[in-house]
N, C-alpha and C. Protein backbone atom coordinates (compact mmCIF):
# COMPACT_ATOMS: atom_id res chain seq x y z
N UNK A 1 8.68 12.78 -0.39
CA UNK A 1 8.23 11.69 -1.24
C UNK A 1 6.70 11.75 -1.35
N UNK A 2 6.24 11.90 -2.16
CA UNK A 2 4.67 11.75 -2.58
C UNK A 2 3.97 10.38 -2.42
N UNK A 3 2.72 9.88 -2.25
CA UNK A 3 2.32 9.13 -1.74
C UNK A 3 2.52 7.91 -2.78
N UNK A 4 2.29 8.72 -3.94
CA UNK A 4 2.08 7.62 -5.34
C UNK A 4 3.68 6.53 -5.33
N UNK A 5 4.61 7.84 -4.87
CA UNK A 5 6.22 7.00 -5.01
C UNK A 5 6.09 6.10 -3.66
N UNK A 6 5.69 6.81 -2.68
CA UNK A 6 5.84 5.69 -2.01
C UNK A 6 5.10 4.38 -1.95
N UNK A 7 3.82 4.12 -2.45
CA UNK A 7 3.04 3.25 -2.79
C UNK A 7 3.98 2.08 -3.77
N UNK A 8 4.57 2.86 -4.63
CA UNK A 8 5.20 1.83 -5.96
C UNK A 8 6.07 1.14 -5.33
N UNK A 9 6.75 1.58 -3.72
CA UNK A 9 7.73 0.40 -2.73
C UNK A 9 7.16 -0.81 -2.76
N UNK A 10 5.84 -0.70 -2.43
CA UNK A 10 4.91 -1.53 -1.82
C UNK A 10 4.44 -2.39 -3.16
N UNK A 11 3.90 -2.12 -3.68
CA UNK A 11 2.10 -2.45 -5.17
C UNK A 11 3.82 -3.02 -5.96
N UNK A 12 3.36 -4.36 -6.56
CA UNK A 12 4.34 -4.77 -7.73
C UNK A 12 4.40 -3.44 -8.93
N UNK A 13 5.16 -3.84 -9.54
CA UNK A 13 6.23 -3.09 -10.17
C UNK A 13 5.18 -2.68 -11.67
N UNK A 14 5.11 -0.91 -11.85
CA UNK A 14 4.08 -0.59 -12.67
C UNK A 14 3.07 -0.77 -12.47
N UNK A 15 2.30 -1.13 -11.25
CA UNK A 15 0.90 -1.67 -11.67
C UNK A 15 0.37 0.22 -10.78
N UNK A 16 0.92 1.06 -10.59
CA UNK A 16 0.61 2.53 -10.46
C UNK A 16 0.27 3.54 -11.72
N UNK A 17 0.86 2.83 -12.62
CA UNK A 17 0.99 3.59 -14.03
C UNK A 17 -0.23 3.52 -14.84
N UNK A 18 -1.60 1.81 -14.35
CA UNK A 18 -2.60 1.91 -14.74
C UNK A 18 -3.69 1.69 -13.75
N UNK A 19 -3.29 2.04 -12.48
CA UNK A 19 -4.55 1.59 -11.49
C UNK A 19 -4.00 3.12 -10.14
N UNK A 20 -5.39 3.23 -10.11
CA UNK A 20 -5.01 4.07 -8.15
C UNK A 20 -5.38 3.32 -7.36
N UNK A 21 -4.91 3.78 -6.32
CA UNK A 21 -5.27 3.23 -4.83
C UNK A 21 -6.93 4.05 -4.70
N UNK A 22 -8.03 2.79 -4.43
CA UNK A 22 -9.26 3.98 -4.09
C UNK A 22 -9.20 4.01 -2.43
N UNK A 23 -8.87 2.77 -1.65
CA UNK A 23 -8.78 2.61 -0.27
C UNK A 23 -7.59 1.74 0.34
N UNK A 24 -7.58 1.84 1.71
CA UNK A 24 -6.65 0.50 1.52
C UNK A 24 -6.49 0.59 3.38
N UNK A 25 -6.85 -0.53 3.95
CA UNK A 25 -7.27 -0.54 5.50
C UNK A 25 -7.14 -2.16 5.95
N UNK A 26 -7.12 -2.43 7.23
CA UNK A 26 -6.89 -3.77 7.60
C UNK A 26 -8.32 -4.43 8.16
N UNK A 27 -8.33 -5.82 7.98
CA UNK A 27 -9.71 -5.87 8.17
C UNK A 27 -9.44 -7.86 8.09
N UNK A 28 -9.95 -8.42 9.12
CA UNK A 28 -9.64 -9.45 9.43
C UNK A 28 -8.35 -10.33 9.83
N UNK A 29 -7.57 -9.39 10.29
CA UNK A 29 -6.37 -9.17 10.58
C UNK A 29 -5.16 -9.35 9.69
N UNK A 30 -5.60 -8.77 8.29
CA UNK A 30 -4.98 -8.96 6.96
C UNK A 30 -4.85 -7.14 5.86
N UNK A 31 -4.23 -7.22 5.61
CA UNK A 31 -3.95 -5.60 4.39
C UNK A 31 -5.08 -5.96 3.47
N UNK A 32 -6.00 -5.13 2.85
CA UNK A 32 -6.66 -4.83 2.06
C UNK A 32 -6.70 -3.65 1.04
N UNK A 33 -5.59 -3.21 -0.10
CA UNK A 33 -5.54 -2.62 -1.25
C UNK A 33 -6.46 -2.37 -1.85
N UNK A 34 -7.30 -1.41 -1.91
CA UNK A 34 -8.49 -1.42 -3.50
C UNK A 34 -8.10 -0.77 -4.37
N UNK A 35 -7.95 -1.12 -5.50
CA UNK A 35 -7.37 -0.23 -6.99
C UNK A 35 -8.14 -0.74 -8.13
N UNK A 36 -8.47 0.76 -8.91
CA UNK A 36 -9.36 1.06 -9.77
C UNK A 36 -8.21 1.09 -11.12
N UNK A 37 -8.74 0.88 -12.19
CA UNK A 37 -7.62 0.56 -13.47
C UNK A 37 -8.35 2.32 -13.61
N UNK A 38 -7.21 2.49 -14.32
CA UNK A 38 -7.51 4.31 -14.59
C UNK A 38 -8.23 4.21 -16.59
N UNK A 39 -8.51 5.08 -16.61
CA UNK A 39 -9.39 5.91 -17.93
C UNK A 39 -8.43 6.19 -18.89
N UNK A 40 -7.47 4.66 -19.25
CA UNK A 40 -6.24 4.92 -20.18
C UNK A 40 -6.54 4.54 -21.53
N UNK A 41 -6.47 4.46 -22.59
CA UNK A 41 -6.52 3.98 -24.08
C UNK A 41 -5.71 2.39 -24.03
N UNK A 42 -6.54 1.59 -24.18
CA UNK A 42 -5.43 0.36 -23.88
C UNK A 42 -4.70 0.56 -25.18
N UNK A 43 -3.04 0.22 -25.22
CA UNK A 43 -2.22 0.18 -26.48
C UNK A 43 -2.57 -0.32 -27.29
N UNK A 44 -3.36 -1.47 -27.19
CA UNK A 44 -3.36 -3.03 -27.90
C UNK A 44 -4.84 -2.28 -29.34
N UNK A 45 -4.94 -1.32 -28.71
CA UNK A 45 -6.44 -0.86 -29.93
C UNK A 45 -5.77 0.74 -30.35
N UNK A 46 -4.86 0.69 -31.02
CA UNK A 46 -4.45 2.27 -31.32
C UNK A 46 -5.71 2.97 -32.85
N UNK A 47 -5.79 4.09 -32.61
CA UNK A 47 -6.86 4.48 -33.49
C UNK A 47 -8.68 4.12 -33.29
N UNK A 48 -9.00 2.80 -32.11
CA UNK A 48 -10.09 2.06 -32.16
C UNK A 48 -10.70 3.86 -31.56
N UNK A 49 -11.93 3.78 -31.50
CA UNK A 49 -13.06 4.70 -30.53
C UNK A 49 -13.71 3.50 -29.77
N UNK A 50 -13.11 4.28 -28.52
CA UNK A 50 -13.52 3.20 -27.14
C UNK A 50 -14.42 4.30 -26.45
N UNK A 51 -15.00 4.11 -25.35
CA UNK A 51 -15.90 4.59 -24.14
C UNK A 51 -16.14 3.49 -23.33
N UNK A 52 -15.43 4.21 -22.04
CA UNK A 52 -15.42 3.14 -21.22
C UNK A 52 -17.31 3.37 -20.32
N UNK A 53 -17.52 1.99 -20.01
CA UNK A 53 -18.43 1.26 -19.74
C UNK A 53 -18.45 0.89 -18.12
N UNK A 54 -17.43 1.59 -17.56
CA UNK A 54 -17.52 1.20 -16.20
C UNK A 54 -16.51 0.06 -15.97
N UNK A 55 -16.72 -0.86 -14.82
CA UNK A 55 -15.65 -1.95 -14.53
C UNK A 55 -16.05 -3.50 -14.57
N UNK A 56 -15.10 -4.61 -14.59
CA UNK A 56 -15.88 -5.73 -14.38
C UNK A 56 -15.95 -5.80 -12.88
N UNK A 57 -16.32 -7.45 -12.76
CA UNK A 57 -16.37 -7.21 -11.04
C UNK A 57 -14.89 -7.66 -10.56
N UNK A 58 -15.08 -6.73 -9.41
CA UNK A 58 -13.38 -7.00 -8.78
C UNK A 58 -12.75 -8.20 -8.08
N UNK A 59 -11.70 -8.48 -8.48
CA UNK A 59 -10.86 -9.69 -8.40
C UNK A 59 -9.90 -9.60 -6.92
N UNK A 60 -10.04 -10.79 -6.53
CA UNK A 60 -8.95 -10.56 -5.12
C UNK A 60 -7.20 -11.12 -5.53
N UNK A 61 -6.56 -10.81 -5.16
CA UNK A 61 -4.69 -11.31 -5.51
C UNK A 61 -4.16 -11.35 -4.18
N UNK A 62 -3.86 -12.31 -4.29
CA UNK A 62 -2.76 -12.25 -3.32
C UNK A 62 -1.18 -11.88 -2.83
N UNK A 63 -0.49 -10.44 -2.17
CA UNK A 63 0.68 -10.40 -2.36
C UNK A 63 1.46 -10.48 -1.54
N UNK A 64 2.43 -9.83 -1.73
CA UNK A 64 3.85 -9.65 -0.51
C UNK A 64 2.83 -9.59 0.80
N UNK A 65 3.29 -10.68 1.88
CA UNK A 65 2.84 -9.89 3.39
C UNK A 65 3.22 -8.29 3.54
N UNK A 66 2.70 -7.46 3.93
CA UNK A 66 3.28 -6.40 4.62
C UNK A 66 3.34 -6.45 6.20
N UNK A 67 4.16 -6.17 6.90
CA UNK A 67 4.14 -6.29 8.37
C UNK A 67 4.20 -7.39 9.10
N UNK A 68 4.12 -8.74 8.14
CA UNK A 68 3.86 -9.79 9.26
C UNK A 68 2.16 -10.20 9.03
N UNK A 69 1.17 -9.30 8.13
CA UNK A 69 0.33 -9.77 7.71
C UNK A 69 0.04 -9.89 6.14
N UNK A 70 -1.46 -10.75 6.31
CA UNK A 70 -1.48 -11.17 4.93
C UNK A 70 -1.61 -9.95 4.04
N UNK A 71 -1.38 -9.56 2.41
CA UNK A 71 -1.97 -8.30 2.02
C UNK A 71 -2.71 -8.81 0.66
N UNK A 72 -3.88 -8.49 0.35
CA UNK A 72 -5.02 -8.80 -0.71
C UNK A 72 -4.67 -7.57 -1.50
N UNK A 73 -4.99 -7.44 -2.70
CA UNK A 73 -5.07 -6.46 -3.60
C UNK A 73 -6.11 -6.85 -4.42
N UNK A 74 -7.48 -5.86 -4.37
CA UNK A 74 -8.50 -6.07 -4.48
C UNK A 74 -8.55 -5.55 -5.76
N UNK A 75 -8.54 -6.15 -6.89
CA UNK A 75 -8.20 -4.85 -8.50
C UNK A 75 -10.05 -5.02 -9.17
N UNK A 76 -10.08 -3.41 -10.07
CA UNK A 76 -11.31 -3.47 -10.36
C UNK A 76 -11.18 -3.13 -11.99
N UNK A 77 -11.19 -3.86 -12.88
CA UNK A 77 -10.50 -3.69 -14.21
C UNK A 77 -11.71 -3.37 -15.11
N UNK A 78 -11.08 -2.22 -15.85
CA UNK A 78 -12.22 -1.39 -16.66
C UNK A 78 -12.58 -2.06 -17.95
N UNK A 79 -13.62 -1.49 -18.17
CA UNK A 79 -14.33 -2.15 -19.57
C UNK A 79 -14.82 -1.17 -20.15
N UNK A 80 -14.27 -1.36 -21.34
CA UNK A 80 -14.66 -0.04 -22.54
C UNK A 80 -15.53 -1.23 -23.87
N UNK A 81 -15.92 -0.18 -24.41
CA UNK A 81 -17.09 -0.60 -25.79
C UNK A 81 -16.56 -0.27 -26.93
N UNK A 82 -16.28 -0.64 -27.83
CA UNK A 82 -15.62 -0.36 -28.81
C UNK A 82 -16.60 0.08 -29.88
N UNK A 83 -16.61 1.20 -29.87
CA UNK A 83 -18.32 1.70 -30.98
C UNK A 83 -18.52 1.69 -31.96
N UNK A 84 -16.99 0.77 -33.07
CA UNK A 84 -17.11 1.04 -34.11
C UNK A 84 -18.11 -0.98 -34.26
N UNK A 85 -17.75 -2.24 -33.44
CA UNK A 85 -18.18 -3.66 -33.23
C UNK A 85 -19.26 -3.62 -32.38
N UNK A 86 -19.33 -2.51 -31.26
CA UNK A 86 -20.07 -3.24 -30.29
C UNK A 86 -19.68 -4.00 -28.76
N UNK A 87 -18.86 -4.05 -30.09
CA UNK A 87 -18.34 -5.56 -28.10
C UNK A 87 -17.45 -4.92 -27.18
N UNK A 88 -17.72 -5.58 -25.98
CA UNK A 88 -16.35 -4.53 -24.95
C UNK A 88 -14.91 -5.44 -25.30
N UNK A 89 -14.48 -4.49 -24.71
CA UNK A 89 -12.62 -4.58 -24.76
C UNK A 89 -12.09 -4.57 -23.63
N UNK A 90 -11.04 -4.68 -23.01
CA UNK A 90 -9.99 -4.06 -22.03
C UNK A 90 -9.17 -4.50 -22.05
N UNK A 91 -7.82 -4.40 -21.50
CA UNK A 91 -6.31 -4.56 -21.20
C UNK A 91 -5.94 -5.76 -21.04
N UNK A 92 -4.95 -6.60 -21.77
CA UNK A 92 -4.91 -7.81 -21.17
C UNK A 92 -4.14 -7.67 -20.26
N UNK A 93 -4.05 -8.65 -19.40
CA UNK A 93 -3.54 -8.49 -17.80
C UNK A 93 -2.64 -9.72 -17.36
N UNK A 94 -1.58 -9.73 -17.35
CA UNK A 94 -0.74 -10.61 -16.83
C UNK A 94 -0.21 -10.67 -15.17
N UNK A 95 -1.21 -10.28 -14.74
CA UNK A 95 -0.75 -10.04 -12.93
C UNK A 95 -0.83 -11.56 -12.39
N UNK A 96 -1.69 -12.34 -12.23
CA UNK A 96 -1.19 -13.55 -11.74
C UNK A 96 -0.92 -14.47 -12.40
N UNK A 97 -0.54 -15.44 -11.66
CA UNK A 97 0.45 -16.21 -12.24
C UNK A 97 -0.47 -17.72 -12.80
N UNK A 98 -0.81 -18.17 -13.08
CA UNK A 98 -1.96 -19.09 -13.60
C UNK A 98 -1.85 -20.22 -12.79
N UNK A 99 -2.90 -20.76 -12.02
CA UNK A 99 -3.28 -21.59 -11.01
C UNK A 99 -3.06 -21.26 -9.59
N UNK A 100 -2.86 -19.59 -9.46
CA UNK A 100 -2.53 -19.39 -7.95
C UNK A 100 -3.45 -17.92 -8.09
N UNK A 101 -3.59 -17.33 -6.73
CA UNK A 101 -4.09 -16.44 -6.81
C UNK A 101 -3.32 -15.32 -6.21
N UNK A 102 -2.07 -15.11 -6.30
CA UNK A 102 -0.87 -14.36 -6.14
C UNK A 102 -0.19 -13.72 -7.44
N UNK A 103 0.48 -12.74 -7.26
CA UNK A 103 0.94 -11.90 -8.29
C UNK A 103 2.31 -12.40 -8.27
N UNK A 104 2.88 -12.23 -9.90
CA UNK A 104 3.60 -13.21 -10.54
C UNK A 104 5.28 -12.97 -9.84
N UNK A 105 5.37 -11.98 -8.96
CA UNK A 105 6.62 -11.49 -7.93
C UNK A 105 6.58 -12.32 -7.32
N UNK A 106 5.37 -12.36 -6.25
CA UNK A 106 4.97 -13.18 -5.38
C UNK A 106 5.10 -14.40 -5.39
N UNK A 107 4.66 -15.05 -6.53
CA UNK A 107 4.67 -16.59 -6.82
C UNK A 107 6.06 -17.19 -7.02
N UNK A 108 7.19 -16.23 -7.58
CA UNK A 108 7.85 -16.78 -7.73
C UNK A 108 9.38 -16.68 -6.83
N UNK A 109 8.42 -15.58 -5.88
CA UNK A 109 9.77 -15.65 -4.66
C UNK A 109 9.69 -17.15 -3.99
């Protein structure tokens, strides 16, 4: 089993298909995930000319315990420029669930 399959046990469902793992270690006696959104064409702009711009700043989530501890998933979501407007763009994101800071699995187990 490759690391990526085994990761997708763990990380809610697809969120491998647009983010990697950059680290991921324990640290205040809690799981800490870091994942970078990958260098994809968001769907939502087919045909646009994008260049990505780097990331915004990274967001903390809260998910599944693993082990008996807490686990954070630290996401760092990219920002592209759209060169034909000017203005940046990126992916819209439905990972949490609105008024919690847990992912939408999570919230609703």
């Amino acid at each position: 089993m490759e690391q990526t399959d085994f990761l997708s046990l763990l990380l809610p469902s697809g969120l491998l298909d647009f983010f990697k793992v950059t680290s991921a270690g324990r640290k205040d006696g809690a799981n800490h995930i870091y994942l970078e959104e990958l260098n994809i064409h968001p769907e939502h702009l087919p045909g646009v000319k994008l260049s990505s711009k780097g990331f915004y700043d990274e967001v903390t989530i809260q998910d599944f315990p693993l082990r008996g501890k807490a686990c954070f998933l630290k996401i760092k979501r990219r920002r592209w420029l759209n060169e034909d407007t000017g203005n940046n763009v990126s992916r819209g994101w439905k990972l949490v669930v609105n008024g919690t800071r847990m992912t939408e699995e999570f919230a609703f187990f």
